[in-house]
Protein backbone atom coordinates (compact mmCIF):
# COMPACT_ATOMS: atom_id res chain seq x y z
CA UNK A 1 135.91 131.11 -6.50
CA UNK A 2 137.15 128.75 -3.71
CA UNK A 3 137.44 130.28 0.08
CA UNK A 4 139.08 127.93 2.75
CA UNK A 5 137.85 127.84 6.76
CA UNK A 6 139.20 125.78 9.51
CA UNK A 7 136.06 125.36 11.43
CA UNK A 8 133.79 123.04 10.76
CA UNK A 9 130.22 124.61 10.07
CA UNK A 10 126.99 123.00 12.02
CA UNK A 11 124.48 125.86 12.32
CA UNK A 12 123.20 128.46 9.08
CA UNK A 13 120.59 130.17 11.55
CA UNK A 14 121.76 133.45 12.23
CA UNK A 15 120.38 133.78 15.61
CA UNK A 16 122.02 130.74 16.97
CA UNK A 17 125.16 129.75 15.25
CA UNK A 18 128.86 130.38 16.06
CA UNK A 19 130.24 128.79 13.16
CA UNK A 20 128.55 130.73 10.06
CA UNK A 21 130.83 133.58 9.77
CA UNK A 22 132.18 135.55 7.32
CA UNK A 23 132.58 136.21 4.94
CA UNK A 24 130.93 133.63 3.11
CA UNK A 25 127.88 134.73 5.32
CA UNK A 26 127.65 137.92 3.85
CA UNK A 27 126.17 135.72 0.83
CA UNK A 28 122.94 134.99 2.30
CA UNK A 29 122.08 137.21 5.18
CA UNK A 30 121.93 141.28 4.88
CA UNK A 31 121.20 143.66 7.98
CA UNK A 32 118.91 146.86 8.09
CA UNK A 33 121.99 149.22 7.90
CA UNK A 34 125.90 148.03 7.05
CA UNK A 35 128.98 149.24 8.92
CA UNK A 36 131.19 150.82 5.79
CA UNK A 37 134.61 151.63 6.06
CA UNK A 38 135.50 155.61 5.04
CA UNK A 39 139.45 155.47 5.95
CA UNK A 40 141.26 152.28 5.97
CA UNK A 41 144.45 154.63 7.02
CA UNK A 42 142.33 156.29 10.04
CA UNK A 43 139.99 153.59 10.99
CA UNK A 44 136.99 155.30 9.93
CA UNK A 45 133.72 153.92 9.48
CA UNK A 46 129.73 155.66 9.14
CA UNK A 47 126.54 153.44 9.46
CA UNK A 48 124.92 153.36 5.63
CA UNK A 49 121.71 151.95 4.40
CA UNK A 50 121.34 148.36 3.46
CA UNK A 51 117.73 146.80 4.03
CA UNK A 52 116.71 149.78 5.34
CA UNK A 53 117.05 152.89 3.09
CA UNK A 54 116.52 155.54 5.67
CA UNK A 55 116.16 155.75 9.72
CA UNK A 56 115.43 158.36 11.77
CA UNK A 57 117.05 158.88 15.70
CA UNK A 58 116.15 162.08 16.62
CA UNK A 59 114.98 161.02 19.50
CA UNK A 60 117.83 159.24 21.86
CA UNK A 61 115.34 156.49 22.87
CA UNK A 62 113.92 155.40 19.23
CA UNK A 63 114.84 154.37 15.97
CA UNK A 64 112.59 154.57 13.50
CA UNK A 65 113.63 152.39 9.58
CA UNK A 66 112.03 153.01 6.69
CA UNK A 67 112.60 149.14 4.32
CA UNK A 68 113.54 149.55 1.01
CA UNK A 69 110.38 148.60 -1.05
CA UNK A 70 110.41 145.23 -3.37
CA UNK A 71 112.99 143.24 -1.40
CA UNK A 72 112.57 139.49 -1.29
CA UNK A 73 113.89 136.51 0.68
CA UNK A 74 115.48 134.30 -1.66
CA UNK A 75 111.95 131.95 -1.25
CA UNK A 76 110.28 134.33 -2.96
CA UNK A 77 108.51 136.15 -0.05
CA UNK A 78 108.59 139.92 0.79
CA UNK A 79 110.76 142.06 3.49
CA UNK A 80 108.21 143.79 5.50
CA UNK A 81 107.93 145.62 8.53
CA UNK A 82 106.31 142.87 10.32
CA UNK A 83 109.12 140.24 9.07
CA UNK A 84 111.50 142.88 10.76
CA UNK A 85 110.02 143.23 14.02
CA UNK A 86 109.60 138.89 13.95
CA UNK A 87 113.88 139.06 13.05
CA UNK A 88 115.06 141.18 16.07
CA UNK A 89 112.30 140.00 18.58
CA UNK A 90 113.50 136.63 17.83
CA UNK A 91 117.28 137.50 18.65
CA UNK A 92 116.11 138.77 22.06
CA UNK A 93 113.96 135.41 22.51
CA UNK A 94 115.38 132.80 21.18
CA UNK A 95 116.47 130.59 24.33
CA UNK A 96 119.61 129.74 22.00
CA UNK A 97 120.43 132.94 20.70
CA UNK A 98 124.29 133.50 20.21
CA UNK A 99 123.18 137.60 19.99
CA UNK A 100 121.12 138.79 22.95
CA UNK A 101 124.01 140.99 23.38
CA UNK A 102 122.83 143.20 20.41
CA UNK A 103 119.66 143.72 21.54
CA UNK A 104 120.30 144.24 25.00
CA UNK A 105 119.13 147.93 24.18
CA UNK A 106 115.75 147.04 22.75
CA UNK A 107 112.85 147.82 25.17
CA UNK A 108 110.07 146.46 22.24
CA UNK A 109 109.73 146.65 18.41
CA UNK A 110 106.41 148.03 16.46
CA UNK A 111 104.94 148.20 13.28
CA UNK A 112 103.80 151.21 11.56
CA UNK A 113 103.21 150.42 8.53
CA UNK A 114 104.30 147.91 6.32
CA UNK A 115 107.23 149.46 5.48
CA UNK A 116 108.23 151.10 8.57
CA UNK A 117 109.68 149.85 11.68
CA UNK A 118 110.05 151.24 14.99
CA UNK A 119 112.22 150.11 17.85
CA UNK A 120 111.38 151.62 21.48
CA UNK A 121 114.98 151.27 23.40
CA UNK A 122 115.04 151.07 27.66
CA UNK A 123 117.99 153.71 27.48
CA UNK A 124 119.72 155.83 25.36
CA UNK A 125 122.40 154.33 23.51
CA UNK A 126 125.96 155.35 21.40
CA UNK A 127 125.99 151.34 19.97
CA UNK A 128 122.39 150.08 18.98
CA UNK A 129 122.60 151.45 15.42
CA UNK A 130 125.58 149.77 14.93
CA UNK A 131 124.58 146.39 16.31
CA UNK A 132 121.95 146.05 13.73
CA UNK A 133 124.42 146.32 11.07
CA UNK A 134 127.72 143.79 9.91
CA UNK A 135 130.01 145.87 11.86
CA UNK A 136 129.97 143.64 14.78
CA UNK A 137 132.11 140.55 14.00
CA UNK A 138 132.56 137.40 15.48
CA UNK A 139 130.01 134.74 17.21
CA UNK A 140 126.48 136.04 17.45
CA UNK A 141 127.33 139.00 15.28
CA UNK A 142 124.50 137.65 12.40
CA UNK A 143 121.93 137.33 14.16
CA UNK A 144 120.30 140.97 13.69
CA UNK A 145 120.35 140.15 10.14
CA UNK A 146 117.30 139.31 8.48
CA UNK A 147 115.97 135.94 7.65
CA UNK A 148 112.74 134.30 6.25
CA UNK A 149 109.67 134.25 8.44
CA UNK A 150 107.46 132.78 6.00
CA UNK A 151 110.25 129.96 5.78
CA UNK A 152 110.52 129.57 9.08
CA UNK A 153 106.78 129.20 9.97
CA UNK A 154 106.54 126.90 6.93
CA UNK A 155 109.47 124.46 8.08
CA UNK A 156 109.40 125.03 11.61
CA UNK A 157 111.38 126.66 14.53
CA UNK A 158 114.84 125.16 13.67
CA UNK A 159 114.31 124.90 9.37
CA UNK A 160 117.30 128.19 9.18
CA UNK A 161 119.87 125.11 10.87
CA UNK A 162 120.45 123.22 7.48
CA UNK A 163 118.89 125.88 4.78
CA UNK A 164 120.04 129.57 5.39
CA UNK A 165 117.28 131.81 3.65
CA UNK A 166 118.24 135.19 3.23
CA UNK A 167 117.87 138.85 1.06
CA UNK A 168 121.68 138.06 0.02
CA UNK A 169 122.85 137.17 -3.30
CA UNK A 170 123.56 133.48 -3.06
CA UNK A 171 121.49 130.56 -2.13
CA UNK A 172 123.35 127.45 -0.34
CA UNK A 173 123.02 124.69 -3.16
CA UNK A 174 124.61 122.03 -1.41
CA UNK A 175 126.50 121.38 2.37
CA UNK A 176 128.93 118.70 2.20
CA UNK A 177 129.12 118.17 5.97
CA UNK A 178 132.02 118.28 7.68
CA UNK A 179 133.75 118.91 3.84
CA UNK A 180 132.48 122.09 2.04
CA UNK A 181 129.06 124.30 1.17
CA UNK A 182 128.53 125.68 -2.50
CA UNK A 183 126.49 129.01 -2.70
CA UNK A 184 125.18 129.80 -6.20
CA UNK A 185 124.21 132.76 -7.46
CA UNK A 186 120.11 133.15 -7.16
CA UNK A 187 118.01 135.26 -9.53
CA UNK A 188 116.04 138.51 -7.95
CA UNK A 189 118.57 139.74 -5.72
CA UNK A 190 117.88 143.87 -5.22
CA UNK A 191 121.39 145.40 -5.06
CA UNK A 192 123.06 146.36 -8.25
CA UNK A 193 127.15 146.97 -8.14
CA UNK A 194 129.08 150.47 -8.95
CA UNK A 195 129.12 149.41 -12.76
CA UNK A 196 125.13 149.66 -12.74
CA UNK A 197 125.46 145.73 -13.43
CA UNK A 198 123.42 143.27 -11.03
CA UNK A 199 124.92 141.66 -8.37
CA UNK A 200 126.42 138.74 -7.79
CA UNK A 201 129.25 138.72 -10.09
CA UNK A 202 130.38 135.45 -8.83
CA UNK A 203 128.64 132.63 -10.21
CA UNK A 204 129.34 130.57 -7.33
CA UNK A 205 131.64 130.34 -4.08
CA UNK A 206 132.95 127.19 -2.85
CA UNK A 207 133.87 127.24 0.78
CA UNK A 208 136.09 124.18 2.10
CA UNK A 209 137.07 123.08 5.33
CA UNK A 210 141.14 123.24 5.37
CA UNK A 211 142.15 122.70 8.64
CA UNK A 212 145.82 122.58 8.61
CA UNK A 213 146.90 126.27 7.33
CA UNK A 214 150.05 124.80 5.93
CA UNK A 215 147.35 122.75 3.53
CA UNK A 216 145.31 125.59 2.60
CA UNK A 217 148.52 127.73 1.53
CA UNK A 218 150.09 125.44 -0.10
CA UNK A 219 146.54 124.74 -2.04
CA UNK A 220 147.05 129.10 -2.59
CA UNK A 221 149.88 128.43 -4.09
CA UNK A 222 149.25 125.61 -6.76
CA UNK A 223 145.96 127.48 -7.98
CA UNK A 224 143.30 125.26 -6.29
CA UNK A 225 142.49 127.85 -4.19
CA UNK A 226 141.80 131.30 -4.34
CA UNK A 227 140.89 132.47 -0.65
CA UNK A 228 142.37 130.74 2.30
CA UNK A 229 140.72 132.19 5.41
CA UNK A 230 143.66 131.02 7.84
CA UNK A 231 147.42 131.16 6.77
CA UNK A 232 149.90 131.00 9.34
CA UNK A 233 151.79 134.42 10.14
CA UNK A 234 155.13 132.30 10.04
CA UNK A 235 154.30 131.69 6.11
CA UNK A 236 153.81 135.66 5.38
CA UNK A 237 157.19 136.26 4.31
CA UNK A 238 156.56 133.92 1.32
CA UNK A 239 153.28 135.82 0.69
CA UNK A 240 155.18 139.11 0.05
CA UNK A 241 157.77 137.90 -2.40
CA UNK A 242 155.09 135.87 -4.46
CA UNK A 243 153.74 137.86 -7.41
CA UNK A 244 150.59 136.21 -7.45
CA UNK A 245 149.46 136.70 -3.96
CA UNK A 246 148.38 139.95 -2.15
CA UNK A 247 148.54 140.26 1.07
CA UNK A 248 146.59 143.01 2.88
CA UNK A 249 146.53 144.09 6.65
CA UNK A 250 143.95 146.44 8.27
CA UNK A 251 146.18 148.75 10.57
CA UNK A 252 142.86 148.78 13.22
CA UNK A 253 140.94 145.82 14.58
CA UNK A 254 143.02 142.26 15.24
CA UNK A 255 142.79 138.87 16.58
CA UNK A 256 143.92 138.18 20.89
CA UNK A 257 145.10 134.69 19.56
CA UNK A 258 146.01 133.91 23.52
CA UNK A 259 143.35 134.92 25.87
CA UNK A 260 143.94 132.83 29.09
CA UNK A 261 141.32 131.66 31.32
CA UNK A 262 141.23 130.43 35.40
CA UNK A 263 138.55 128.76 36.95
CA UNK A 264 136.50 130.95 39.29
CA UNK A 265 134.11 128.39 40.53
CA UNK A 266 136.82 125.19 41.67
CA UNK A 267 140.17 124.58 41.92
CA UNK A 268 143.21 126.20 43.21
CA UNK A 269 142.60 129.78 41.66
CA UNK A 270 139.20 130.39 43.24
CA UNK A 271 139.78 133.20 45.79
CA UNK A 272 143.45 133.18 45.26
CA UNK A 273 144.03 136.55 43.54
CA UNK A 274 147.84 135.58 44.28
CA UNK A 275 148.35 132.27 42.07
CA UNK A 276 146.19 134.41 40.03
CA UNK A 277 148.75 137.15 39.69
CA UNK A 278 151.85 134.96 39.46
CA UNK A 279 150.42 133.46 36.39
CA UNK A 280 150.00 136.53 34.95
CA UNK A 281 152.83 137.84 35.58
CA UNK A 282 154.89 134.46 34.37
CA UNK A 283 153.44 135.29 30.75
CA UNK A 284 156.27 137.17 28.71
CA UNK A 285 153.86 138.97 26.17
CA UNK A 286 156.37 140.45 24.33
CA UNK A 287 158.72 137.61 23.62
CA UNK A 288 155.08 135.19 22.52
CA UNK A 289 154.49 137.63 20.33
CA UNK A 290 157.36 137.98 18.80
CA UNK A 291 157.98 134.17 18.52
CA UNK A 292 154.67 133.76 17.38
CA UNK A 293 154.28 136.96 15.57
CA UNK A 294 157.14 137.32 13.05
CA UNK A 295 157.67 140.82 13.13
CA UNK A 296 153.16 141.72 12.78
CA UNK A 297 151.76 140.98 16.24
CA UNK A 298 152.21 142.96 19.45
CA UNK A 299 151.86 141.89 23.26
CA UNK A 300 148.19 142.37 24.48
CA UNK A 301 148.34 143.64 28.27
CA UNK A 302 144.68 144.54 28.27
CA UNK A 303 142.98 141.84 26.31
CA UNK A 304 140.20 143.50 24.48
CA UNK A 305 141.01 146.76 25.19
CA UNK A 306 142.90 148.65 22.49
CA UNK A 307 144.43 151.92 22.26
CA UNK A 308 141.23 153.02 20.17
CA UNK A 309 138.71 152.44 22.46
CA UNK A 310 137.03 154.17 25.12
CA UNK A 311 138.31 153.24 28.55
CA UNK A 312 142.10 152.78 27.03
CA UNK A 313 144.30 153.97 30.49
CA UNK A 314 147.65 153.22 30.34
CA UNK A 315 148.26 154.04 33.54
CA UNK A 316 145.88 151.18 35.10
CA UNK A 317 148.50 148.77 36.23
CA UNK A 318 149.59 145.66 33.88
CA UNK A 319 150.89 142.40 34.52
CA UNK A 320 154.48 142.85 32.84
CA UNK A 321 156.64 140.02 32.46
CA UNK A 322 158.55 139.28 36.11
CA UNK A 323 159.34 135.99 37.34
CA UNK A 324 160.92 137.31 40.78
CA UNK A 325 157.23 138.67 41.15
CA UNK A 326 155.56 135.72 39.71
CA UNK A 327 157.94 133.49 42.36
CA UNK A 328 157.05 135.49 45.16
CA UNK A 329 153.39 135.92 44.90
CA UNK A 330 153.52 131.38 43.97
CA UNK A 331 154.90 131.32 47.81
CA UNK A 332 152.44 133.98 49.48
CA UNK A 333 149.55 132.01 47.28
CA UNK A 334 150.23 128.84 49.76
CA UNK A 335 152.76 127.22 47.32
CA UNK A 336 156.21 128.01 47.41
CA UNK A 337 157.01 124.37 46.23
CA UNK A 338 154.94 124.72 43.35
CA UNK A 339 151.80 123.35 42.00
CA UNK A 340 150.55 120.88 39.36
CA UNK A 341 148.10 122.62 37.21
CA UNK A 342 146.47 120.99 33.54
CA UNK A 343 146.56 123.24 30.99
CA UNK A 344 143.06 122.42 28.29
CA UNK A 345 143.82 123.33 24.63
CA UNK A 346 141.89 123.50 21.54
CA UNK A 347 143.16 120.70 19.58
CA UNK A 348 144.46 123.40 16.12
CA UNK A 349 147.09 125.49 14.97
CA UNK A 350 148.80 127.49 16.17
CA UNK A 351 147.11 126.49 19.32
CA UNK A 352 149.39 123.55 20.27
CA UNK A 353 153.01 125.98 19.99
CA UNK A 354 151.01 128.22 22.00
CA UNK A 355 150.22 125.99 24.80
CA UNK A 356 154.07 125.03 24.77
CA UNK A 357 155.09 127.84 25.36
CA UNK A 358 152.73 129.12 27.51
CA UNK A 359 153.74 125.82 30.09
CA UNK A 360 157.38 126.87 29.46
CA UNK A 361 157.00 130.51 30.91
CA UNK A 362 154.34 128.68 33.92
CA UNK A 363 157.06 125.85 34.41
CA UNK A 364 159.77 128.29 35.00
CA UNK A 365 157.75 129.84 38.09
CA UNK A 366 156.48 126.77 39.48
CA UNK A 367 153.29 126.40 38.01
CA UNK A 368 154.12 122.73 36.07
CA UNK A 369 151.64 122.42 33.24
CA UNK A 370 150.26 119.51 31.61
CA UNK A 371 148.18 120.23 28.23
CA UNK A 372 145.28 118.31 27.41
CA UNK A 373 144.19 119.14 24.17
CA UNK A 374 140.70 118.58 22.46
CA UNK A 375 138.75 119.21 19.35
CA UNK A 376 137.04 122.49 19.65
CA UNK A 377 133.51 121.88 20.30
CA UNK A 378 134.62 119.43 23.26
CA UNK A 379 136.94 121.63 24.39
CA UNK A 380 134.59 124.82 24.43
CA UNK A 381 131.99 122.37 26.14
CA UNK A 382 134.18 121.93 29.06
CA UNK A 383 135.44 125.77 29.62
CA UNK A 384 131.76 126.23 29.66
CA UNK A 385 130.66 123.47 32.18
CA UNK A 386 133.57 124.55 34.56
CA UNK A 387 135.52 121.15 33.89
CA UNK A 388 138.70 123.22 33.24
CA UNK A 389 140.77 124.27 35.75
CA UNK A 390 143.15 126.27 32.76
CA UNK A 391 142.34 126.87 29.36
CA UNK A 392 142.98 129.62 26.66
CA UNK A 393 141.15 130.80 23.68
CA UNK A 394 140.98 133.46 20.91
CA UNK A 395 139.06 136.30 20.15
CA UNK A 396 138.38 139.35 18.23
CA UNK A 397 138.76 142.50 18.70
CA UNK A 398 135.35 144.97 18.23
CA UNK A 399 134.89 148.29 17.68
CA UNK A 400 133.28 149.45 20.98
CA UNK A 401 133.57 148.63 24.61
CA UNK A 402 129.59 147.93 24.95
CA UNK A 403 130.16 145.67 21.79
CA UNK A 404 132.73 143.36 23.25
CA UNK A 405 132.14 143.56 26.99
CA UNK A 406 128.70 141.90 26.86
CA UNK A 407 129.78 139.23 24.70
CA UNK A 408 133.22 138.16 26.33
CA UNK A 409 133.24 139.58 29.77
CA UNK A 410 130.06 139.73 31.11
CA UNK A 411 128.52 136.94 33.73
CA UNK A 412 126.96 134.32 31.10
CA UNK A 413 128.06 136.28 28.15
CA UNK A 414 128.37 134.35 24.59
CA UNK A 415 132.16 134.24 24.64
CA UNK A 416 133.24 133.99 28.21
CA UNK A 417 133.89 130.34 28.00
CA UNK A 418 134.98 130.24 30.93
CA UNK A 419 131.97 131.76 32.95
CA UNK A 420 134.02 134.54 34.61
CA UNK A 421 131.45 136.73 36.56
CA UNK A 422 131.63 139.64 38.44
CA UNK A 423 128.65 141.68 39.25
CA UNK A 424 129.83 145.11 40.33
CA UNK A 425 132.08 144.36 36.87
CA UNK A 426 128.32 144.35 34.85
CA UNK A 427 126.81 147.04 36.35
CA UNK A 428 129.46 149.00 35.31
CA UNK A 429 129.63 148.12 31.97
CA UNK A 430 125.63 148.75 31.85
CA UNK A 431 126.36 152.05 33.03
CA UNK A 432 128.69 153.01 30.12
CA UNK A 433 126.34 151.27 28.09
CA UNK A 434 123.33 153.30 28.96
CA UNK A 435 124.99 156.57 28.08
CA UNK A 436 125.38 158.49 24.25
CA UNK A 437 127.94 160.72 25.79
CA UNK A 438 131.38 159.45 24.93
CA UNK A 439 133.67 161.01 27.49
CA UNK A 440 131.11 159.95 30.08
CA UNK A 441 131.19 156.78 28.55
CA UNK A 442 135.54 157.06 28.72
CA UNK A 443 135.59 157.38 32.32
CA UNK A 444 133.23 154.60 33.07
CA UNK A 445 135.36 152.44 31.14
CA UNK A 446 138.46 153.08 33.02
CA UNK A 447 136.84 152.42 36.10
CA UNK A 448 135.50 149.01 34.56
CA UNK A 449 138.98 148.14 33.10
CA UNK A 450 140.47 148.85 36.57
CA UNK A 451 138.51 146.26 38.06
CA UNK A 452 138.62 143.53 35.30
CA UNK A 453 142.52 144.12 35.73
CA UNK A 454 142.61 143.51 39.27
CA UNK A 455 140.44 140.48 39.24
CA UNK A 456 142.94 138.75 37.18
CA UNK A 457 140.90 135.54 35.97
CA UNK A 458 141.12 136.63 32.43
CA UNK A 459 144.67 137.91 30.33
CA UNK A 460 145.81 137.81 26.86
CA UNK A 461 149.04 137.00 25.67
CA UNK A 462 149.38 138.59 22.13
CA UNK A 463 147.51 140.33 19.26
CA UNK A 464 147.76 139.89 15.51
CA UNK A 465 146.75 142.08 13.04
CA UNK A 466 143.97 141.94 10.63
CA UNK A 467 145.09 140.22 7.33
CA UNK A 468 144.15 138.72 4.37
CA UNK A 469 145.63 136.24 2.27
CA UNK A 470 144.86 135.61 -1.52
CA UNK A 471 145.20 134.95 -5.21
CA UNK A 472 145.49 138.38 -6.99
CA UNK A 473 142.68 137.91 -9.35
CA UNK A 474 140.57 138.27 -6.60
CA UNK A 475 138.83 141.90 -6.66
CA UNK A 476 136.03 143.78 -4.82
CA UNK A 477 136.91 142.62 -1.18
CA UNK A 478 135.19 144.84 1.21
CA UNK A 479 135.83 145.00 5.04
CA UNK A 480 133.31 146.06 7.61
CA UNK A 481 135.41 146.32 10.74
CA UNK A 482 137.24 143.27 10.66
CA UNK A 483 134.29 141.02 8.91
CA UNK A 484 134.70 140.99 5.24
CA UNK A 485 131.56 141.36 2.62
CA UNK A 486 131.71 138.72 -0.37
CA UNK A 487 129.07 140.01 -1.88
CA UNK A 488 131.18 142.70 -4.19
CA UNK A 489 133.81 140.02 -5.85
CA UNK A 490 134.75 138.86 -8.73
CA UNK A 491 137.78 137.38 -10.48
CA UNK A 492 139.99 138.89 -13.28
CA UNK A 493 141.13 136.04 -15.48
């Protein structure tokens, strides 16, 4: 089968990339436990075995794994309890780990025998089951998976960059970079499928690089592909009515396709909570998201917070659409005659009719935007060095407070691209975070939203829904959150 994504792919380690992500991922690395959807309807989900076929957490400040017995890397060598505790110390060591936000927990690892694995944690906590499995999505969300140490300490430090080894099904047989990767199915993988019959099914999976999402659907259409991983929600309609497609949407989870971002450290928004506030209140959420959304997205007030999650208050005050405000507060900010501000984009779709209209609703209250947009990498690279006075991004959302806090929120966190930091923010957040008790946990959150809210360096425009796009003889998808799990397909021809 063929599977489209409009990133370009420069990292296979698990610990450090931000570009291997599923689903195509799902091919070569496997966690100690997987995050398995019970309800699609409700939004269910229960932690199940994966690498691990048992754990015990009896007590709040341990988790103790027992491996499943015979399971190999796909070099050949075994999953042990030492190659386990060598995985997740790694993720906490690594100095370019893209996951120290899953391990945050850990206080050390042991071994007890070779088949059982012990992890010691600093504090009690509701989320460190679940980080070790593929429910977390996103960048940095691999990296508790388990790769090859005996690879690793063949090839040296960096030898997962350019040759993923894994338990998964699939081997990558060739990287076209910059064009496409082919994973082939590899012989000894452990897991067999519901039919009794060993998996893979697939014999291969090709995944392209498509960047224009008008390409990769019209490439859906004619045949040549089977999976696009980006189509357009403006191209949806056509979706429905075709026969041959299927079109499914997850009514939990979702993309914040416009989360804005001011400059903390420079420039005319540090310590001026009022420009601040007029731009947020010059955003009209509900009108972007219905340009943008076509009748599926909503207007995010909160950014990562949905109505799911713990912390969810209603009643903590929003930035609604008002330009009277947004006027007001431009003048008591030091500029009632305006201001010149450059607006950094991410060089893709449907970044660029974002950013236009994003400077239309900042023209019209005097903040005059002009957009500079980049390729990603360069662009990301100059959120992160504080070159940008404005910028926006994506993101998605997670299925816990302590899951996406650390990794978009929090002061040098993996997606705050644009660095903002506040302290009495963090220790709140580690407060929820060090508590199993979920109404305790509710209230902290609240407090923590409160104060992210009032800050006002961070807001979100819109949120689109979890969907997938593709050819109908495409069976066996299975979703883990929001990630999806290639590892069950096959094609009915």
């Amino acid at each position: 089968m063929t599977y489209s994504r409009n990133s370009q792919l420069d990292d296979t380690d698990n610990v450090t990339t931000i570009t291997f992500n599923a689903p195509t991922v799902s091919l070569v690395y496997e966690h100690l436990v997987t995050y398995d959807l019970i309800d699609e309807a409700k939004g269910t989900f229960t932690i199940k075995p994966q690498l691990a076929e048992s754990w015990d957490v009896t007590d709040p400040k341990k988790m103790v794994f027992k491996l499943r017995k015979g399971i190999k890397f796909s070099d050949g060598s075994d999953l042990t309890a030492e190659v386990v505790k060598w995985n997740l110390d790694r993720v906490g060591s690594h100095p370019k780990s893209s996951g120290k936000h899953l391990v945050e927990a850990v206080e050390s690892i042991e071994v007890v025998d070779p088949t059982t694995v012990r992890i010691n944690l600093k504090f009690p906590s509701a989320t460190a089951l679940m980080k070790l499995s593929d429910g977390v999505v996103g960048s940095g969300a691999y990296a508790s998976a388990m790769a090859s140490k005996a690879f690793v300490d063949a090839n040296g430090p960096d030898a997962l960059r350019d040759k993923p080894v894994g338990t998964g099904p699939m081997v990558l047989a060739e990287w076209v970079k910059g064009s496409k990767e082919t994973f082939k199915k590899r012989d000894g993988y452990w897991q067999n499928g519901a039919d009794g019959q060993p998996l893979p099914y697939l014999d291969s999976v090709v995944s392209r690089l498509i960047m224009d999402s008008a390409v990769a659907f019209t490439e859906l259409r004619s045949g040549t592909l089977t999976w696009p991983g980006n189509i357009n929600l403006s191209d949806i309609a056509a979706v429905k009515s075709n026969p041959n497609l299927v079109y499914h949407e997850l009514p939990f989870g979702g993309f914040v396709r416009f989360i804005y971002a001011m400059n903390q450290y420079d420039g005319p928004f540090k310590d001026n909570v009022k420009l601040r506030k007029s731009a947020n209140h010059a955003i009209d959420r509900e009108q972007m998201a219905k340009t943008m959304g076509f009748g599926l997205a909503k207007a995010a007030y909160w950014t990562y917070w949905m109505p799911y999650h713990l912390g969810w208050d209603e009643t903590i005050p929003k930035y609604e659409y008002n330009v009277a405000k947004a006027k007001q507060y431009m003048t008591e900010a030091g500029y009632p005659n305006g201001i010149d501000i450059t607006l950094t984009t991410i060089a893709r779709d449907p970044d660029r009719k974002i950013s236009e209209i994003a400077k239309f609703m900042w023209d019209a209250v005097g903040i005059r935007i002009t957009i500079d947009s980049m390729e990603r990498s360069a662009g990301l690279a100059r959120y992160r060095a504080g070159q940008a006075t404005l910028g926006f991004y994506g993101d998605y959302v997670y299925p816990d407070p302590d899951i996406f806090a650390p990794r978009g929120m929090t002061c040098n966190s993996l997606n705050n691209w644009f660095n903002y930091c506040n302290n009495q923010f963090d220790a709140c957040i580690a407060e929820a975070s060090s508590l199993s008790d979920d109404k305790k946990r509710h209230e902290i959150y609240k407090r923590c939203l409160a104060m992210f809210m009032e800050d006002g360096y961070l807001g979100s425009g819109y949120l689109e829904p979890t969907y997938f796009v593709y050819d109908k003889s495409m069976k066996g998808l299975v979703v883990h959150f929001t990630g999806t799990d290639m590892r069950w397909l096959w094609l009915d021809k």
